[in-house]
C-alpha atoms as a PDB file:
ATOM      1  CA  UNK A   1     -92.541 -11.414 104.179  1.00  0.00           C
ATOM      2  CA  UNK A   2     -88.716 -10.944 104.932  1.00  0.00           C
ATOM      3  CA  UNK A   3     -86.913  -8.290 102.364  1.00  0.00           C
ATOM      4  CA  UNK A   4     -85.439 -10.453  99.836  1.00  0.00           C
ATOM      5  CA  UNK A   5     -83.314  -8.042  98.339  1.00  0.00           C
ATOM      6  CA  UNK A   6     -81.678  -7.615 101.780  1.00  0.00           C
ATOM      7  CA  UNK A   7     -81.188 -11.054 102.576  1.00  0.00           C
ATOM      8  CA  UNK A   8     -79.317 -12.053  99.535  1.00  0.00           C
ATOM      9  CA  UNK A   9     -77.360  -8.583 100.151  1.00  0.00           C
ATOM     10  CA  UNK A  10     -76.538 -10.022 103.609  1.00  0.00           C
ATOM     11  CA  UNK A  11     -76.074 -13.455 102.692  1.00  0.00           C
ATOM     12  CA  UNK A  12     -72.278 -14.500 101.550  1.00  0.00           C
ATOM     13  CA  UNK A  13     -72.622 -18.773 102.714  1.00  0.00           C
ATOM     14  CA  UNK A  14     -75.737 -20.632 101.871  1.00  0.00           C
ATOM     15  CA  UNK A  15     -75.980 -24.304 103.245  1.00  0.00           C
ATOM     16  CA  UNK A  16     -78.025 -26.385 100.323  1.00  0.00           C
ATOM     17  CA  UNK A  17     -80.597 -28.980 101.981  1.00  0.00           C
ATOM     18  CA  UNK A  18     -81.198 -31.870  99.742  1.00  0.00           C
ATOM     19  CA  UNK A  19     -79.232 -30.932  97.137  1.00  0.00           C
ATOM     20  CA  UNK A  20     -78.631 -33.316  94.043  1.00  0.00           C
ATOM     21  CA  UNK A  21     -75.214 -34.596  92.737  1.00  0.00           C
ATOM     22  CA  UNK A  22     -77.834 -35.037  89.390  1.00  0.00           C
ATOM     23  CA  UNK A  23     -77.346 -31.713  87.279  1.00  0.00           C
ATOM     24  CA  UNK A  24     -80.872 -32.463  86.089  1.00  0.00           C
ATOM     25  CA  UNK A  25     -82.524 -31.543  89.898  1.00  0.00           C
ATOM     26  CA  UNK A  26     -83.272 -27.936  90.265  1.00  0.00           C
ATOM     27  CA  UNK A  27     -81.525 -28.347  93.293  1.00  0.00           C
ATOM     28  CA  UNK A  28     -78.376 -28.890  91.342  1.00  0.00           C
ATOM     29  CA  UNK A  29     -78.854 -26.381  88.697  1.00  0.00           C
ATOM     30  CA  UNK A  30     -79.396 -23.660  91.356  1.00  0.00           C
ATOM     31  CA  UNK A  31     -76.953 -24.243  93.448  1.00  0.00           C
ATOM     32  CA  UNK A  32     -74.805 -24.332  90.669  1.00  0.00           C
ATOM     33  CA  UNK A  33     -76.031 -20.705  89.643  1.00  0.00           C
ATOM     34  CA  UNK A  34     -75.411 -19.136  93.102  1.00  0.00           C
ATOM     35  CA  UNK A  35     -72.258 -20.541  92.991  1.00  0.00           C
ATOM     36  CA  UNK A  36     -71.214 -19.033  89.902  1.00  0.00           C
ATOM     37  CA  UNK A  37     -73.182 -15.750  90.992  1.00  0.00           C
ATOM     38  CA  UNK A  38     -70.059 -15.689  94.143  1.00  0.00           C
ATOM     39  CA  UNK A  39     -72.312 -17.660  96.732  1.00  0.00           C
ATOM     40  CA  UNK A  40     -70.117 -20.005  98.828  1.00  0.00           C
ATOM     41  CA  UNK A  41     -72.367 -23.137  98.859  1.00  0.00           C
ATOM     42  CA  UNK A  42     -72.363 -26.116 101.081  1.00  0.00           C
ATOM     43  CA  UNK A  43     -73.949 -29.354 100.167  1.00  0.00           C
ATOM     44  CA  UNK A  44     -76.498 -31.053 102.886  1.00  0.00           C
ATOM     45  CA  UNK A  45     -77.511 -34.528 102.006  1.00  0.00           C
ATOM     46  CA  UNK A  46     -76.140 -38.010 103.689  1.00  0.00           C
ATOM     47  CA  UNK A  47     -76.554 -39.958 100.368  1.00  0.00           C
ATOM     48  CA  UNK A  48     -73.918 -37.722  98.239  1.00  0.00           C
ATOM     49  CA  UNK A  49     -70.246 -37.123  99.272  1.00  0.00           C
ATOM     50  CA  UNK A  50     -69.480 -34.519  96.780  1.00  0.00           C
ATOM     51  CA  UNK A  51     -71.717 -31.837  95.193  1.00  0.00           C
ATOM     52  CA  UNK A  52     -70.274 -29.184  92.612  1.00  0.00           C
ATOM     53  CA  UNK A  53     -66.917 -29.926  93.941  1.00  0.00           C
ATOM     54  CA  UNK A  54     -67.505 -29.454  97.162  1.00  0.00           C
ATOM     55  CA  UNK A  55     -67.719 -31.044 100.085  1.00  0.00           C
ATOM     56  CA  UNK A  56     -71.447 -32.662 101.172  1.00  0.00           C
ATOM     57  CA  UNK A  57     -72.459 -32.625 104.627  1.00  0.00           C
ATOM     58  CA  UNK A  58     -74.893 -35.138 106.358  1.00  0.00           C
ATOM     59  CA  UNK A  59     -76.755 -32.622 107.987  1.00  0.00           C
ATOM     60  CA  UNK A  60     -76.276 -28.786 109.205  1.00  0.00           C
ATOM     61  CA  UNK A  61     -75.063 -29.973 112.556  1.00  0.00           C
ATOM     62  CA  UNK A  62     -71.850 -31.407 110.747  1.00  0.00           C
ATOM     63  CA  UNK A  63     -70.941 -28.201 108.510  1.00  0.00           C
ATOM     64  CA  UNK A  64     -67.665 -26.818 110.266  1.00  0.00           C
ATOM     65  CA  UNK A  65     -67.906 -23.350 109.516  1.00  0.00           C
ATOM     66  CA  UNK A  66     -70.890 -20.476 109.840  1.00  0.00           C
ATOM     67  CA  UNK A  67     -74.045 -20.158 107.434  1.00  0.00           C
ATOM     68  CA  UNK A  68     -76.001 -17.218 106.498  1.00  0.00           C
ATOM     69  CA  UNK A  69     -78.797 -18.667 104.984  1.00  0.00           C
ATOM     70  CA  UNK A  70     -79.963 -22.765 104.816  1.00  0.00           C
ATOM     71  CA  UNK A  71     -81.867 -23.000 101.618  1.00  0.00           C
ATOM     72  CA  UNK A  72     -84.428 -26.254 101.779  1.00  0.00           C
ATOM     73  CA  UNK A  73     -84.791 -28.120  98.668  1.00  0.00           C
ATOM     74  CA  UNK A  74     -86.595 -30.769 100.923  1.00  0.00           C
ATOM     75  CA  UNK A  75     -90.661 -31.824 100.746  1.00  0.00           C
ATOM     76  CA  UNK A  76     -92.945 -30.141 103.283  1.00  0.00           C
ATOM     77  CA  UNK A  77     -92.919 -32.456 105.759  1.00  0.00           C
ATOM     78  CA  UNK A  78     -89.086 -32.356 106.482  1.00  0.00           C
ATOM     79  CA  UNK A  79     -89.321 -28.452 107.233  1.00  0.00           C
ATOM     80  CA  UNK A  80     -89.341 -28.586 111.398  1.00  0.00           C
ATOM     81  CA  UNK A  81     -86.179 -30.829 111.417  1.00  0.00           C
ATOM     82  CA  UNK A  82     -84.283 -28.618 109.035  1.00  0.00           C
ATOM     83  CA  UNK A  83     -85.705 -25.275 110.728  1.00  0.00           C
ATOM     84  CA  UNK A  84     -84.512 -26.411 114.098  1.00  0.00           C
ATOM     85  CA  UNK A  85     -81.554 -27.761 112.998  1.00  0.00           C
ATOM     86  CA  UNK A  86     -81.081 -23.751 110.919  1.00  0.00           C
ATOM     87  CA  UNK A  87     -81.723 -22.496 114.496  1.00  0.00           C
ATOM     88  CA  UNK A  88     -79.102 -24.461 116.310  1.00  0.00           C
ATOM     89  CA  UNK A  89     -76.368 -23.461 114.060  1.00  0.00           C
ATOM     90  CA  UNK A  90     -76.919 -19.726 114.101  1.00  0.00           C
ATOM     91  CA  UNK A  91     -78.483 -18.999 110.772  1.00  0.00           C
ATOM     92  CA  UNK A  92     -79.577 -15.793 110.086  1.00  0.00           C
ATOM     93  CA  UNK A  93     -82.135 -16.983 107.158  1.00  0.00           C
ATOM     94  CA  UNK A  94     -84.459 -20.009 106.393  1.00  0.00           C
ATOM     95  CA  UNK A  95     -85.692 -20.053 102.505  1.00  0.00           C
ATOM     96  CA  UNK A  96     -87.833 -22.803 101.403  1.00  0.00           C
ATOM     97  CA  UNK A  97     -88.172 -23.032  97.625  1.00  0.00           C
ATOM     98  CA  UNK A  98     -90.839 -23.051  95.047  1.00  0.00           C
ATOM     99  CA  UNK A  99     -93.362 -25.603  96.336  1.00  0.00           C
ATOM    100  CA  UNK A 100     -92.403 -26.049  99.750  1.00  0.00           C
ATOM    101  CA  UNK A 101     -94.528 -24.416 102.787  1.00  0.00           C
ATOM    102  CA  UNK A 102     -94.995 -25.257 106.057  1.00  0.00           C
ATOM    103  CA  UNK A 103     -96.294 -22.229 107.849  1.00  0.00           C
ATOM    104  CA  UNK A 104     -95.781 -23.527 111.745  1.00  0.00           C
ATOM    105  CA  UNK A 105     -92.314 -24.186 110.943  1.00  0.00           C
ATOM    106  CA  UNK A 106     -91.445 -20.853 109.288  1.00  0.00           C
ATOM    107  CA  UNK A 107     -93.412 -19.423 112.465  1.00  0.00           C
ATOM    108  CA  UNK A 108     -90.722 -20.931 114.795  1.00  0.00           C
ATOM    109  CA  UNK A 109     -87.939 -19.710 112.464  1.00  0.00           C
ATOM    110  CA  UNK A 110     -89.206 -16.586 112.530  1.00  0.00           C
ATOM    111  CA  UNK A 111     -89.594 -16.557 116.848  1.00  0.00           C
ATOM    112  CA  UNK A 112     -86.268 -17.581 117.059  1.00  0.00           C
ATOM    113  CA  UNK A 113     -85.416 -14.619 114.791  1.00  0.00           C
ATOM    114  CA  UNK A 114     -84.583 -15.512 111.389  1.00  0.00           C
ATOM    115  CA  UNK A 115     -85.625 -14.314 108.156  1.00  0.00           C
ATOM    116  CA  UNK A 116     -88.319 -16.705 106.683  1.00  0.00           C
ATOM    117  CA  UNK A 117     -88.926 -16.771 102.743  1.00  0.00           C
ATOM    118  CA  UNK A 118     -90.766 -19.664 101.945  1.00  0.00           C
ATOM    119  CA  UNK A 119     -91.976 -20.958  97.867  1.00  0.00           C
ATOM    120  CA  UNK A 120     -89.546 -18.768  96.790  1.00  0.00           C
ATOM    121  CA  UNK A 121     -86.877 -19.733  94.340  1.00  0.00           C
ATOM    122  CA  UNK A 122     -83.822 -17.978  95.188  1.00  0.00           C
ATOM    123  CA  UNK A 123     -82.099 -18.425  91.091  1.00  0.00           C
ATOM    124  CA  UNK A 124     -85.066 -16.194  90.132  1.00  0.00           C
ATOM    125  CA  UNK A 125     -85.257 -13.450  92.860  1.00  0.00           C
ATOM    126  CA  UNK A 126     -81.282 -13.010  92.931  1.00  0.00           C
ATOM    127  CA  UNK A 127     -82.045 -12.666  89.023  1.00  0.00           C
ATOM    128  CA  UNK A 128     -84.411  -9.941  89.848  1.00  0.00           C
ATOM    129  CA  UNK A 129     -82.001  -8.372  92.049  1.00  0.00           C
ATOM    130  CA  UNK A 130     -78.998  -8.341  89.873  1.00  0.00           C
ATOM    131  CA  UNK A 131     -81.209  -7.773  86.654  1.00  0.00           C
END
């Protein structure tokens, strides 16, 4: 297991995959919460053009600028697209959240030398950290 305290240390931009305009979604709420926390977040998902007043992006590929970590509110099954995707744009971390695992994936993350945390919920362990 990566050190979490270390990669939210290290992290300053987090890229947000399948994050909800829908303040209801977790996705929403903590993205909202890092945001507030000093996180600068970027919205991934092709069916919103705004999240949290900021700009959403179709996929990694299109985000302009460098991200530290991708953070995948996405089902299991979506994980190798988003990983490879994470490893094309030069991110140093790949966190999956509560619920979503897909060890191969995190495997190839991990080869191509990023940090892996995977059913992890980063709201509660950058809670821990800053408790």
């Amino acid at each position: 297991m990566a050190n979490i305290p270390d990669i939210l240390r290290a992290t300053r931009t987090i890229a947000v995959v399948g994050i909800s305009s829908n303040p209801m979604r977790p996705s929403n709420g903590v993205a909202a919460y890092l945001k507030r926390a000093g996180f600068r977040i970027i919205p991934v998902n092709p069916n919103e053009a705004e999240v949290l007043g900021e700009k959403c992006y179709a996929t990694l590929d299109d985000i302009p600028e460098k991200v530290d970590m991708v953070d995948i509110f996405r089902r299991s099954e979506f994980v190798p697209e988003i990983v490879e995707s994470a490893i094309r744009i030069g991110a140093r971390t790949v966190w999956m959240q509560e619920g979503v695992i897909h060890e191969a994936a995190a495997e190839r993350a991990r080869e191509a030398g990023l940090d892996v945390v995977m059913d992890r919920c980063t709201l509660k362990e950058y809670g821990k950290l800053t408790r």
